[in-house]
C-alpha atoms as a PDB file:
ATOM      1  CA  UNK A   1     178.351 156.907  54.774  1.00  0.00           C
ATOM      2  CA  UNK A   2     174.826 157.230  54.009  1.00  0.00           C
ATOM      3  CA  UNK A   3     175.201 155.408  51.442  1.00  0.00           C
ATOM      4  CA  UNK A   4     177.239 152.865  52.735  1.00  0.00           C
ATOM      5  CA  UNK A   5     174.341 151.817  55.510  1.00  0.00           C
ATOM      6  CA  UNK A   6     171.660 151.980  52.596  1.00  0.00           C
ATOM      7  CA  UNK A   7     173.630 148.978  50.149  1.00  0.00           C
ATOM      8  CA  UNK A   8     174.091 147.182  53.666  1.00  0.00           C
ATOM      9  CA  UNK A   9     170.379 147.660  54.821  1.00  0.00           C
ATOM     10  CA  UNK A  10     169.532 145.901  51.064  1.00  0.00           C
ATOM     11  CA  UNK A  11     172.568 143.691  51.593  1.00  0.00           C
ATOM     12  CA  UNK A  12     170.523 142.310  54.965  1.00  0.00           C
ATOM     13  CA  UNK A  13     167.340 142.333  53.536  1.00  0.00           C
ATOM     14  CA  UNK A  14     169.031 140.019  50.622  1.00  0.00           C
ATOM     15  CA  UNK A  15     170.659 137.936  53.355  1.00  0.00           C
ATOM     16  CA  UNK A  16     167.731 137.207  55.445  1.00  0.00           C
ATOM     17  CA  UNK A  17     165.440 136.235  52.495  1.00  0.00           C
ATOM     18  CA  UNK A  18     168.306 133.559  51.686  1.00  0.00           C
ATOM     19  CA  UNK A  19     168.182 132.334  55.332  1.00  0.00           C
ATOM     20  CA  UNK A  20     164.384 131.521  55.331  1.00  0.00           C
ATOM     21  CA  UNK A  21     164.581 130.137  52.397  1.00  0.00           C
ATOM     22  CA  UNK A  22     167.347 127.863  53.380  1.00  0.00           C
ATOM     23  CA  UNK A  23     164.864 127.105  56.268  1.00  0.00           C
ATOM     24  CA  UNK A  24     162.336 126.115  54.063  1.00  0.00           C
ATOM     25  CA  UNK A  25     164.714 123.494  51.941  1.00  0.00           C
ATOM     26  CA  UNK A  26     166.123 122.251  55.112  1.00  0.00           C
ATOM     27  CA  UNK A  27     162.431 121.686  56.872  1.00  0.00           C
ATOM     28  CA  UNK A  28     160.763 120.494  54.362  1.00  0.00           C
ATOM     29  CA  UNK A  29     163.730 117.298  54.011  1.00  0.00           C
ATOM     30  CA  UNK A  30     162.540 114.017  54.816  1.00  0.00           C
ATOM     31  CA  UNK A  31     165.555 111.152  54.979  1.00  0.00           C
ATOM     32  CA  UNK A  32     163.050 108.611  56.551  1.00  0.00           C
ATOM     33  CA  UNK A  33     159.449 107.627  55.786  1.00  0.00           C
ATOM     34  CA  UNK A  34     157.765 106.186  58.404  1.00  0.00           C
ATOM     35  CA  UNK A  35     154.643 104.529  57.170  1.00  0.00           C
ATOM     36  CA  UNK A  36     151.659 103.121  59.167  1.00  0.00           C
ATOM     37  CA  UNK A  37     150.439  99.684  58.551  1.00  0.00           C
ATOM     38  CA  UNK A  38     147.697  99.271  55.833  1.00  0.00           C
ATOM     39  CA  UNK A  39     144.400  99.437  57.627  1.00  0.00           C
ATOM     40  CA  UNK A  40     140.766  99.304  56.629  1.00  0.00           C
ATOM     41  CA  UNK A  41     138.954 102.164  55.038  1.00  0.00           C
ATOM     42  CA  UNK A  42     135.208 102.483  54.665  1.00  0.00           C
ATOM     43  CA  UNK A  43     133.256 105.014  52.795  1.00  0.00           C
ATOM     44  CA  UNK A  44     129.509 104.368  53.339  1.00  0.00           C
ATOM     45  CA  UNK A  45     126.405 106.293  53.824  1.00  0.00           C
ATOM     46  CA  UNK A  46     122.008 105.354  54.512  1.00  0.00           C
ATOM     47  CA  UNK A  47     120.103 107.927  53.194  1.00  0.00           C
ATOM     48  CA  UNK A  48     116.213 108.220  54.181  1.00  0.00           C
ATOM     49  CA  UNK A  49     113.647 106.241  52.108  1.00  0.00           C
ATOM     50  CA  UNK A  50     117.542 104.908  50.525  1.00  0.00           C
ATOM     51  CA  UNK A  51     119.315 101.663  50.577  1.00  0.00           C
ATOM     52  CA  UNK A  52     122.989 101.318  52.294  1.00  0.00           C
ATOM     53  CA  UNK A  53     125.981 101.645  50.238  1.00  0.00           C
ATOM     54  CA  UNK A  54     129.326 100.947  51.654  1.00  0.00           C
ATOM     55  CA  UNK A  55     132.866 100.689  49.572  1.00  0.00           C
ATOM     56  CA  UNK A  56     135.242  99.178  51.595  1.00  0.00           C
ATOM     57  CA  UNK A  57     139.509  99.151  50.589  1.00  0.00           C
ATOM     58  CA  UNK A  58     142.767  99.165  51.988  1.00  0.00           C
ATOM     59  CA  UNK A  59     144.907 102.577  52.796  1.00  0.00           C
ATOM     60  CA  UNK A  60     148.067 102.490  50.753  1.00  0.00           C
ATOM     61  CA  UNK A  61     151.885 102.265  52.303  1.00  0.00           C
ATOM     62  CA  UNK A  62     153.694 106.036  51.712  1.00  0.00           C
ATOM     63  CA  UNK A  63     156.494 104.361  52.106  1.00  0.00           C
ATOM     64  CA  UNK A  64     156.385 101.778  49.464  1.00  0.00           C
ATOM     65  CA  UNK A  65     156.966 101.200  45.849  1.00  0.00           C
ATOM     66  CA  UNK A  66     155.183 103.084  43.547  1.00  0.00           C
ATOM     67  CA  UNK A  67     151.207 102.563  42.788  1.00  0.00           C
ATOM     68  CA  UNK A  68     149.652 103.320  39.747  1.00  0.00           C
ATOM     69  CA  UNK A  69     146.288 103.978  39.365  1.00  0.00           C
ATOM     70  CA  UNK A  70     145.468 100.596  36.998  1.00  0.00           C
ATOM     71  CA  UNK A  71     147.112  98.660  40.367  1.00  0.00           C
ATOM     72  CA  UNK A  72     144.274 100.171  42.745  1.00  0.00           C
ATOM     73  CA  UNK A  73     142.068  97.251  42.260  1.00  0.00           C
ATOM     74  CA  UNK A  74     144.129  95.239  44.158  1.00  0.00           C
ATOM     75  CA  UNK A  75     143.577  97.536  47.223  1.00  0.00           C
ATOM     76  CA  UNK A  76     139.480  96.912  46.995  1.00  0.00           C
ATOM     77  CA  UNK A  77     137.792  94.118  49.606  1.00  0.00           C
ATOM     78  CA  UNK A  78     136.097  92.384  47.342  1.00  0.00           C
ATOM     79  CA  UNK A  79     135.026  89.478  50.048  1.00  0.00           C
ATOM     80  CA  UNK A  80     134.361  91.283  53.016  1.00  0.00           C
ATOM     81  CA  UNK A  81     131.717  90.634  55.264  1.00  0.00           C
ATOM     82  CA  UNK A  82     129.539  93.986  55.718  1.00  0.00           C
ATOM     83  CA  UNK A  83     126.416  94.083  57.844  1.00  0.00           C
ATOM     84  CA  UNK A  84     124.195  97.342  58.758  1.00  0.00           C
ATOM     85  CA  UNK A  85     121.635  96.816  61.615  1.00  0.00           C
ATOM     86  CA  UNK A  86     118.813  99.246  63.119  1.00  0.00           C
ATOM     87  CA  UNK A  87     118.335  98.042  66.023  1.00  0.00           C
ATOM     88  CA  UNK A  88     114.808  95.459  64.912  1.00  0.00           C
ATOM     89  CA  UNK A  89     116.718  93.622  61.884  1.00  0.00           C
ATOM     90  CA  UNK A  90     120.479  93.278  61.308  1.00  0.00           C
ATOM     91  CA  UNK A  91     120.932  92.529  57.113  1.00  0.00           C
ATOM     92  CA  UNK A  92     124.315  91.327  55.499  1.00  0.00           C
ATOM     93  CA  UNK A  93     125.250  93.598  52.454  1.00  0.00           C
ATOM     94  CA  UNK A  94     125.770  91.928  48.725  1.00  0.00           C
ATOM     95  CA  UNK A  95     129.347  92.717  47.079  1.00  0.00           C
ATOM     96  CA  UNK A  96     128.735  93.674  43.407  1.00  0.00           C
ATOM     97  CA  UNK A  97     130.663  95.434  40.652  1.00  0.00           C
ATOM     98  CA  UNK A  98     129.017  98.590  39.556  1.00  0.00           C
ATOM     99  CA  UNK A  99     130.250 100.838  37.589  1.00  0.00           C
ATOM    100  CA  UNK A 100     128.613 104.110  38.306  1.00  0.00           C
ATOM    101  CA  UNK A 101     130.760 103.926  41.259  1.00  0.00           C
ATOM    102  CA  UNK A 102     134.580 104.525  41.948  1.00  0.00           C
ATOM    103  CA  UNK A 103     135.970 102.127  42.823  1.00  0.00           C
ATOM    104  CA  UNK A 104     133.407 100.164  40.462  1.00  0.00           C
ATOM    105  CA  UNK A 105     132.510  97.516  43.565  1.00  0.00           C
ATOM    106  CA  UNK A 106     129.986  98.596  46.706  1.00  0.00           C
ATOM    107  CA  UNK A 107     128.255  96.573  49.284  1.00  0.00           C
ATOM    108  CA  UNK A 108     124.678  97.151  49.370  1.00  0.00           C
ATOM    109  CA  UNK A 109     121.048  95.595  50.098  1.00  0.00           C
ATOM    110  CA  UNK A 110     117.412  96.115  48.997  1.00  0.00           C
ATOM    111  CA  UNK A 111     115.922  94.641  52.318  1.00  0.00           C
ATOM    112  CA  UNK A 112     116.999  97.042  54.578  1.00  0.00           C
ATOM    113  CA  UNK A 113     115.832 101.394  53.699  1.00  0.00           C
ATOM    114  CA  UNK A 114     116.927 104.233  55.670  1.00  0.00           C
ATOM    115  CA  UNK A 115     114.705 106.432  57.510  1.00  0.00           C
ATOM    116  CA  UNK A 116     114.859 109.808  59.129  1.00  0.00           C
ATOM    117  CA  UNK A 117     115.751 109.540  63.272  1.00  0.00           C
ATOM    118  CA  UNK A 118     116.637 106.330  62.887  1.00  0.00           C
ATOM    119  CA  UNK A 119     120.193 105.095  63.705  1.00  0.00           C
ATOM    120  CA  UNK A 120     122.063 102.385  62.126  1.00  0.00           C
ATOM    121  CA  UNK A 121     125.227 100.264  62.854  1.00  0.00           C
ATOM    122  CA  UNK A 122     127.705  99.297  60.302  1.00  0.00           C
ATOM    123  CA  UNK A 123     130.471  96.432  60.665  1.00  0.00           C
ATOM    124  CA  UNK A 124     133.184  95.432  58.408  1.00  0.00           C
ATOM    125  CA  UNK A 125     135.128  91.932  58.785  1.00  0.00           C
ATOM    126  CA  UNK A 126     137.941  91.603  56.238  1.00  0.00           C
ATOM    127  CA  UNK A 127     139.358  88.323  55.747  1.00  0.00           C
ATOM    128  CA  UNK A 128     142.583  88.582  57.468  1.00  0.00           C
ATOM    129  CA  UNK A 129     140.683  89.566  60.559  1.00  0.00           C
ATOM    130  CA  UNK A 130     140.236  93.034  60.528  1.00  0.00           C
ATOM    131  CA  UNK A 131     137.058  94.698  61.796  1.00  0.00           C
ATOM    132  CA  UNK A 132     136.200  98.181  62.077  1.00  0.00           C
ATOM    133  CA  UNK A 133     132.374  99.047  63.040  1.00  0.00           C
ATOM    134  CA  UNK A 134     130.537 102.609  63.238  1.00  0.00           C
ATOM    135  CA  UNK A 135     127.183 104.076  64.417  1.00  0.00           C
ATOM    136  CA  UNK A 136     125.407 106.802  62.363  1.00  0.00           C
ATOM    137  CA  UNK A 137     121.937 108.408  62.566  1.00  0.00           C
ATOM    138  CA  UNK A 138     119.948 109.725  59.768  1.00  0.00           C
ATOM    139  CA  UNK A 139     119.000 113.354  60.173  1.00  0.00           C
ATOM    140  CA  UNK A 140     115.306 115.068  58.806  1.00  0.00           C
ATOM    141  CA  UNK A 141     115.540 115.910  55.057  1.00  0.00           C
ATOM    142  CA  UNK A 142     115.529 119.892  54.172  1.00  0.00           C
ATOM    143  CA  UNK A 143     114.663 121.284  50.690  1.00  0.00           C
ATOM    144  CA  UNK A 144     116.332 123.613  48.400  1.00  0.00           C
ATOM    145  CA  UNK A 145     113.551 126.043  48.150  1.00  0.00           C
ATOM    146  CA  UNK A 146     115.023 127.604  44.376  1.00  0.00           C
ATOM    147  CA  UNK A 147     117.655 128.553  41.884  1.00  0.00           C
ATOM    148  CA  UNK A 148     119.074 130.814  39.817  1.00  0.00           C
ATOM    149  CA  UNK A 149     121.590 130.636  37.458  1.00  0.00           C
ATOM    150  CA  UNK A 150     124.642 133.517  36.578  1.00  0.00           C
ATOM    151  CA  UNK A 151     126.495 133.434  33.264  1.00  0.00           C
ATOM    152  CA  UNK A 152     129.928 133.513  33.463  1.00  0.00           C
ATOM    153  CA  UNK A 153     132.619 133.954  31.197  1.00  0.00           C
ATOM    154  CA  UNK A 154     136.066 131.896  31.841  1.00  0.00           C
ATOM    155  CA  UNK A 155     138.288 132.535  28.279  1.00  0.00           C
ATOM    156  CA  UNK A 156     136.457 132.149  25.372  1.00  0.00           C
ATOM    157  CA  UNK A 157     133.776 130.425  26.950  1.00  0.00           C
ATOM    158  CA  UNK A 158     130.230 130.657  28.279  1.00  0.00           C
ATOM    159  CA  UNK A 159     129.934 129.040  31.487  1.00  0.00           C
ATOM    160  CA  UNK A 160     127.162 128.951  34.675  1.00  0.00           C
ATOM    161  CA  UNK A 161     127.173 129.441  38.236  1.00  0.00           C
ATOM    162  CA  UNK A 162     124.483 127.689  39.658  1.00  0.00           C
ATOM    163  CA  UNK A 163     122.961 129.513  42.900  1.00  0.00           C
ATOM    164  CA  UNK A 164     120.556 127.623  45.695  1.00  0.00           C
ATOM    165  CA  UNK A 165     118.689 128.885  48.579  1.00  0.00           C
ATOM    166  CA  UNK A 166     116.827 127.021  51.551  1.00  0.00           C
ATOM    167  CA  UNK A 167     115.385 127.913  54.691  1.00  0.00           C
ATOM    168  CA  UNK A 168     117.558 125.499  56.439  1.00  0.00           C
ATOM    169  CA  UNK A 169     119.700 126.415  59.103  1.00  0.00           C
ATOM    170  CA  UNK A 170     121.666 123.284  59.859  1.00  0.00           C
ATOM    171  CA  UNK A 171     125.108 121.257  58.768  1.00  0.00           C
ATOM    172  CA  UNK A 172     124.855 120.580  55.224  1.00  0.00           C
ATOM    173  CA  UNK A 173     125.875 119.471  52.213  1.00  0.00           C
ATOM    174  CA  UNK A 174     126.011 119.732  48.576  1.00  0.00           C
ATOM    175  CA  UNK A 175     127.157 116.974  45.919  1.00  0.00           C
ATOM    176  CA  UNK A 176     126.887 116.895  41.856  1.00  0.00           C
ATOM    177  CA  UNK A 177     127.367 115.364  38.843  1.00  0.00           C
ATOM    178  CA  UNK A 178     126.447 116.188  35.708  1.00  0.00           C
ATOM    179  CA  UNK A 179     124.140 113.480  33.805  1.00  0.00           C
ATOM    180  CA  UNK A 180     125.022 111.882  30.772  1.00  0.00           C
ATOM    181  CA  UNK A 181     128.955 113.040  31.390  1.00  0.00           C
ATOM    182  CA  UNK A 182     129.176 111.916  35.007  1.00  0.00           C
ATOM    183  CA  UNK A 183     128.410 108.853  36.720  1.00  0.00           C
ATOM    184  CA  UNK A 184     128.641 109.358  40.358  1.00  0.00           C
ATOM    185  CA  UNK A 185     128.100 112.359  42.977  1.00  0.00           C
ATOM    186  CA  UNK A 186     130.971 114.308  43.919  1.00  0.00           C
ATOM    187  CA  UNK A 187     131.863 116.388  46.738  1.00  0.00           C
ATOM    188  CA  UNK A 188     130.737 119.924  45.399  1.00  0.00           C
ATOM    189  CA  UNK A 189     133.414 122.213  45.532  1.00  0.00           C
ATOM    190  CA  UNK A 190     133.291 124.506  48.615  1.00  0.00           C
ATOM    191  CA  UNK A 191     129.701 123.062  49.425  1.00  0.00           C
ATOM    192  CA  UNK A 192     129.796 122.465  52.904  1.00  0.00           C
ATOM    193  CA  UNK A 193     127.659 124.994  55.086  1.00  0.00           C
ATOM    194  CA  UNK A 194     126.355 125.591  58.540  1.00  0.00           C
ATOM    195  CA  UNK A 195     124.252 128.122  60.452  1.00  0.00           C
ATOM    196  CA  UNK A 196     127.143 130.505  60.616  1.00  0.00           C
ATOM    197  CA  UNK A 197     128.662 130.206  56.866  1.00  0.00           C
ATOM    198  CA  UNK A 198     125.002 130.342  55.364  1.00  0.00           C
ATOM    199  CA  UNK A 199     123.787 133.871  54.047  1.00  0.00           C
ATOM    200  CA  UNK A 200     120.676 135.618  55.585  1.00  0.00           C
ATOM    201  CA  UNK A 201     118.821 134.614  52.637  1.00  0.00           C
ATOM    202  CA  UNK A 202     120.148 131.034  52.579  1.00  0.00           C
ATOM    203  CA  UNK A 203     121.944 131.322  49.005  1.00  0.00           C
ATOM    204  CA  UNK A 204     124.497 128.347  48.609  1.00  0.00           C
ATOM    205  CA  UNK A 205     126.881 128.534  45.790  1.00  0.00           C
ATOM    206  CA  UNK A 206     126.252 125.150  43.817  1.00  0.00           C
ATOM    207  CA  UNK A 207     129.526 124.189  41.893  1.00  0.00           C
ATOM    208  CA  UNK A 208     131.020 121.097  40.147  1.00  0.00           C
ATOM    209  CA  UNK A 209     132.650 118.748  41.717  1.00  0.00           C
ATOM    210  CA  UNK A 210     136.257 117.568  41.305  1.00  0.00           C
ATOM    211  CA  UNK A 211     137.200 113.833  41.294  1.00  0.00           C
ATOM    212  CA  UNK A 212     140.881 114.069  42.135  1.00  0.00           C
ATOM    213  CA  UNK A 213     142.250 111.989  39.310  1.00  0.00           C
ATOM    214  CA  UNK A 214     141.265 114.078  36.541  1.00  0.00           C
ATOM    215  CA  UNK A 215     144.446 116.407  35.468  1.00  0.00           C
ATOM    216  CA  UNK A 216     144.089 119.528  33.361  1.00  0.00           C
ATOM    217  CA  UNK A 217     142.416 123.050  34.698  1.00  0.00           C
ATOM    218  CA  UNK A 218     139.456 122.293  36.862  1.00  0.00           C
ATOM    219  CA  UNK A 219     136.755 125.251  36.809  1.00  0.00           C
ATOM    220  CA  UNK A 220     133.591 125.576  39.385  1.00  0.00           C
ATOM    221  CA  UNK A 221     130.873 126.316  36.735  1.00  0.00           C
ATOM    222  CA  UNK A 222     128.736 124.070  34.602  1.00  0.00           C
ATOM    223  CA  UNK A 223     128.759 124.238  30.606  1.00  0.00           C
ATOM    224  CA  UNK A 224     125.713 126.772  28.993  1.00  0.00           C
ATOM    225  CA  UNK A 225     122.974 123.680  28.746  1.00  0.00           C
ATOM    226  CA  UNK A 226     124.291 121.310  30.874  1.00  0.00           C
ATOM    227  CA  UNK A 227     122.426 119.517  33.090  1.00  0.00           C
ATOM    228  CA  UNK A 228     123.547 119.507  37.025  1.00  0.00           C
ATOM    229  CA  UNK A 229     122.248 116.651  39.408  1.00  0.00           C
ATOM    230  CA  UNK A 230     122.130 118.346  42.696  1.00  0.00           C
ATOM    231  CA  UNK A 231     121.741 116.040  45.904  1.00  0.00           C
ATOM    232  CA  UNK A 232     121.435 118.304  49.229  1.00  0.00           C
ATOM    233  CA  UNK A 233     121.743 116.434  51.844  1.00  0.00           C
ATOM    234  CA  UNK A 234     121.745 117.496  55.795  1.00  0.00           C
ATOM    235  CA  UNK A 235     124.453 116.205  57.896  1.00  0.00           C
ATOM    236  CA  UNK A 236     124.972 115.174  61.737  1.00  0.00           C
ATOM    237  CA  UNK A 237     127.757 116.447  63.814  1.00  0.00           C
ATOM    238  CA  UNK A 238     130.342 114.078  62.408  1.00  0.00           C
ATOM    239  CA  UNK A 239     129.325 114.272  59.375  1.00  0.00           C
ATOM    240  CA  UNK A 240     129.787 117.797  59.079  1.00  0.00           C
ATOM    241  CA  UNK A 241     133.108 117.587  60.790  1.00  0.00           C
ATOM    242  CA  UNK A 242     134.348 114.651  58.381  1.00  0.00           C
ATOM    243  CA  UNK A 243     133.070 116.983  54.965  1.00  0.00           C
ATOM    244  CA  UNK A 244     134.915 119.868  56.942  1.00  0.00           C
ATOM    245  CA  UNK A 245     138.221 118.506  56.857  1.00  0.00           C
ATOM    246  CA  UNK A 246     137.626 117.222  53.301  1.00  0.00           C
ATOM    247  CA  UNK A 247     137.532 120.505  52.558  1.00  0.00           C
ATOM    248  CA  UNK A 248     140.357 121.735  54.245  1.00  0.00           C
ATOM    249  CA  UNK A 249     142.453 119.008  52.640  1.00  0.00           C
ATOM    250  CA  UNK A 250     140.502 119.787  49.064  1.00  0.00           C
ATOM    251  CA  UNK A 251     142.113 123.326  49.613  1.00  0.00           C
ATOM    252  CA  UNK A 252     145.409 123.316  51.424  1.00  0.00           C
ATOM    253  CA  UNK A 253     146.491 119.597  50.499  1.00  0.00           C
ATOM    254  CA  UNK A 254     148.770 121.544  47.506  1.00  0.00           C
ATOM    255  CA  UNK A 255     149.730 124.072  50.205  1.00  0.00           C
ATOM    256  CA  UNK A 256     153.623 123.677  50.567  1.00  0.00           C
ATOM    257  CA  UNK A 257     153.736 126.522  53.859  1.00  0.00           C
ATOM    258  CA  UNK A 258     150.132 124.656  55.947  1.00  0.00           C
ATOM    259  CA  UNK A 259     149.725 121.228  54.375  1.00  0.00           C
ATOM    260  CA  UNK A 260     146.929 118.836  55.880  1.00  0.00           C
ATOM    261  CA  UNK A 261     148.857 116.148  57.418  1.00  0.00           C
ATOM    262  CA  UNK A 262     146.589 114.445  59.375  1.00  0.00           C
ATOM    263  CA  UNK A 263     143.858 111.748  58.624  1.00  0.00           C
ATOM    264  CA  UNK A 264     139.972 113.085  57.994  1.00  0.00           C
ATOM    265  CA  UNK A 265     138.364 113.187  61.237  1.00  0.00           C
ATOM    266  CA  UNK A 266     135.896 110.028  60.443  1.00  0.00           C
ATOM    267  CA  UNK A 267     134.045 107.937  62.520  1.00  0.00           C
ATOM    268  CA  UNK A 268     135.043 104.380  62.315  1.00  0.00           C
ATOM    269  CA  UNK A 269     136.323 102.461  64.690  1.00  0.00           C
ATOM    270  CA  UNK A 270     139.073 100.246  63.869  1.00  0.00           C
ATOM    271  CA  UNK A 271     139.770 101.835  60.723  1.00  0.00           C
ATOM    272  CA  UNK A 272     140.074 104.843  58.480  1.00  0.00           C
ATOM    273  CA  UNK A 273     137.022 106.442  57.236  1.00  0.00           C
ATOM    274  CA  UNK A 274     133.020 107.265  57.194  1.00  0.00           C
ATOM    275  CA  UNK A 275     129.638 105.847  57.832  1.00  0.00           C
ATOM    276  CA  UNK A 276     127.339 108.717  57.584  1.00  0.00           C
ATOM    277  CA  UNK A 277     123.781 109.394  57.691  1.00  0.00           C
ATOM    278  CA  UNK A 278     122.154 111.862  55.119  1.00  0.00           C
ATOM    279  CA  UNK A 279     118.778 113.499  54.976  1.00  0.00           C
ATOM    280  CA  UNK A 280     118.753 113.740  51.393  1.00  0.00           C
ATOM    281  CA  UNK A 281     116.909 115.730  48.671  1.00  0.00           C
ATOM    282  CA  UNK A 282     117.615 115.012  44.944  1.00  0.00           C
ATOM    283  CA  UNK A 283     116.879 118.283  42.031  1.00  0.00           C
ATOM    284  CA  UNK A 284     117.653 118.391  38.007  1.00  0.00           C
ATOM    285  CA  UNK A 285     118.777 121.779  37.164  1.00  0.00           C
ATOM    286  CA  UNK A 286     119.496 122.876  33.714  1.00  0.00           C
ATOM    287  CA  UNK A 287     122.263 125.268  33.521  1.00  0.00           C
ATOM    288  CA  UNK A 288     121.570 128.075  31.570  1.00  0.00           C
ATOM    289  CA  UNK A 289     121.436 131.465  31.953  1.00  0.00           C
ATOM    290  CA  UNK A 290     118.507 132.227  28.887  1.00  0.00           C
ATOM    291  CA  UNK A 291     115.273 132.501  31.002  1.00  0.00           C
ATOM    292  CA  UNK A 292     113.552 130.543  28.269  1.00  0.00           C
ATOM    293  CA  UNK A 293     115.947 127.445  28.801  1.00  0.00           C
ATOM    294  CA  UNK A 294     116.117 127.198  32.524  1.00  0.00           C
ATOM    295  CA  UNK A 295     114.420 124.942  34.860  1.00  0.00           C
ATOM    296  CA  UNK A 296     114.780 123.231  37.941  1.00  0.00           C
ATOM    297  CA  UNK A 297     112.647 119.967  39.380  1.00  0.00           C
ATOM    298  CA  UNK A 298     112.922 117.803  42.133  1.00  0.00           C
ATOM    299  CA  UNK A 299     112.958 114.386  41.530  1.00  0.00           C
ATOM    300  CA  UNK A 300     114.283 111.008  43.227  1.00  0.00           C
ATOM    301  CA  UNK A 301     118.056 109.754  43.612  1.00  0.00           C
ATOM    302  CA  UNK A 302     116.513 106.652  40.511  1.00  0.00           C
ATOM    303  CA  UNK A 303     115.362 109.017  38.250  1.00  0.00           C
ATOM    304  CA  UNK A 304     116.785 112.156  37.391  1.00  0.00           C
ATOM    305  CA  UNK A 305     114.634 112.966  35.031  1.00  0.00           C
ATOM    306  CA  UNK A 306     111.167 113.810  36.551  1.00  0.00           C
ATOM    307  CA  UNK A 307     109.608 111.824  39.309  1.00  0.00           C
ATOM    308  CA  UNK A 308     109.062 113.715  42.227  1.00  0.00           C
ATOM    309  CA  UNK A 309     111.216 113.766  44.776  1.00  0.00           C
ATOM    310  CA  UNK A 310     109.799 112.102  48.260  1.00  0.00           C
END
């Protein structure tokens, strides 16, 4: 009998595990797609002592045919009309192709420079009428006070974690790229802090970032002798909130049991997206962990290699 209640306590178990499973299948079934409309997005950011730069395209239809990633193009706003004001002069950004960028087209302007506590409107008017607008104020610069570097081995190979600390106790945020491999900053992976997520001694983990459309294993640490661009930048409220939720969806996006299924919490109006203000600080760091090779500089977001930084 005792027996008989064990093979049927197993037997449950067995059952049960088949059930939630079947849950799973069955929840995770979609017969419709309900798409929204396609809608503006901005991405677009004034940093102080920098000029505007905006990117401006269209969200793409879930529930439409196929897109590859060649077909994108057609999803940029190439003859939009973008203006940023602050308050004394309003200035109409230039379209141009660039390629340090991605997608290779911005919006920008050389007459109008950001600077700290000052606050700056953005508007976007798309030819087919659309118009989305946000407000954004540029927040007081911090510096990264020093680094250190931590050899690391991932297989066969030598690799670096790259370590910062600052006295600053505020939202903020950390982008890379590494020069002469990468063109544009990325979102540093994990490097989004605040007063509560920063150690007593202010060290920030500095990592690579991650484009998205790369495939292959992605790994955190820099080559031995690479150099890392480092922009630190410190973020208002909604800034913060919008690199929080990046994040998130950086993290869990891949998550089958707590995917992100809403949109970034951004702050433009009449569209998808960001228009942020960043007090920014640009540094050169070498990546190695032989004393004799290291070094670290600030410089300015033009020159990576050596002027100093403002």
């Amino acid at each position: 009998m005792e027996k008989f209640f064990s093979k049927m306590s197993r037997l449950s178990v067995w059952l049960v595990g088949i059930l939630l499973l079947s849950l799973v299948v069955v929840s995770c079934r979609v017969d419709d797609v309900v798409s929204a409309p396609s809608s503006l997005v901005v991405e677009g950011w004034i940093e102080d002592q920098g000029f505007p730069i905006v990117k401006v395209t269209r969200s793409v239809s879930l529930g439409g045919d196929f897109v590859n990633l060649s077909e994108l193009d057609h999803y940029v706003e190439h003859w939009a009309k973008v203006t940023v004001s602050d308050g004394e002069q309003e200035v109409i950004l230039t379209g141009k192709y660039d390629k340090r960028y991605y997608p290779p087209f911005i919006y920008t302007t050389g007459f109008l420079r950001g600077k700290a506590g000052k606050t700056y409107r953005l508007t976007v008017d798309a030819p087919d009428g659309s118009h989305a607008e946000a407000t954004t104020t540029i927040p007081a610069p911090a510096p990264i006070d020093s680094f250190r570097v931590e050899e690391v081995t991932v297989g066969d190979s030598t690799m670096c974690q790259l370590y910062g600390y600052t006295a600053f106790r505020g939202p903020c945020k950390l982008f890379t790229r590494e020069l002469m491999k990468e063109t544009e900053f990325g979102s540093a992976y994990l490097g989004i802090y605040d007063s509560t997520a920063l150690a007593k001694d202010g060290c920030m983990a500095i990592n690579r970032s991650r484009d998205g459309l790369s495939s292959g294993h992605f790994t955190p640490f820099f080559r031995e002798g690479a150099q890392a661009y480092v922009k630190f930048v410190t973020l208002t409220p909604e800034g913060y909130r919008f690199w929080r939720g990046f994040e998130d969806m950086a993290s869990l996006s891949r998550n089958p049991l707590f995917p992100m299924t809403d949109n970034l919490p951004g702050n433009v109006h009449g569209g998808l997206g960001c228009w942020l203000g960043y007090g920014a600080m640009y540094y050169v760091v070498k990546a190695s962990a032989r004393q004799s090779d290291f070094f670290s500089r600030a410089c300015s977001p033009d020159s990576p290699v050596g002027r100093p930084a403002y």
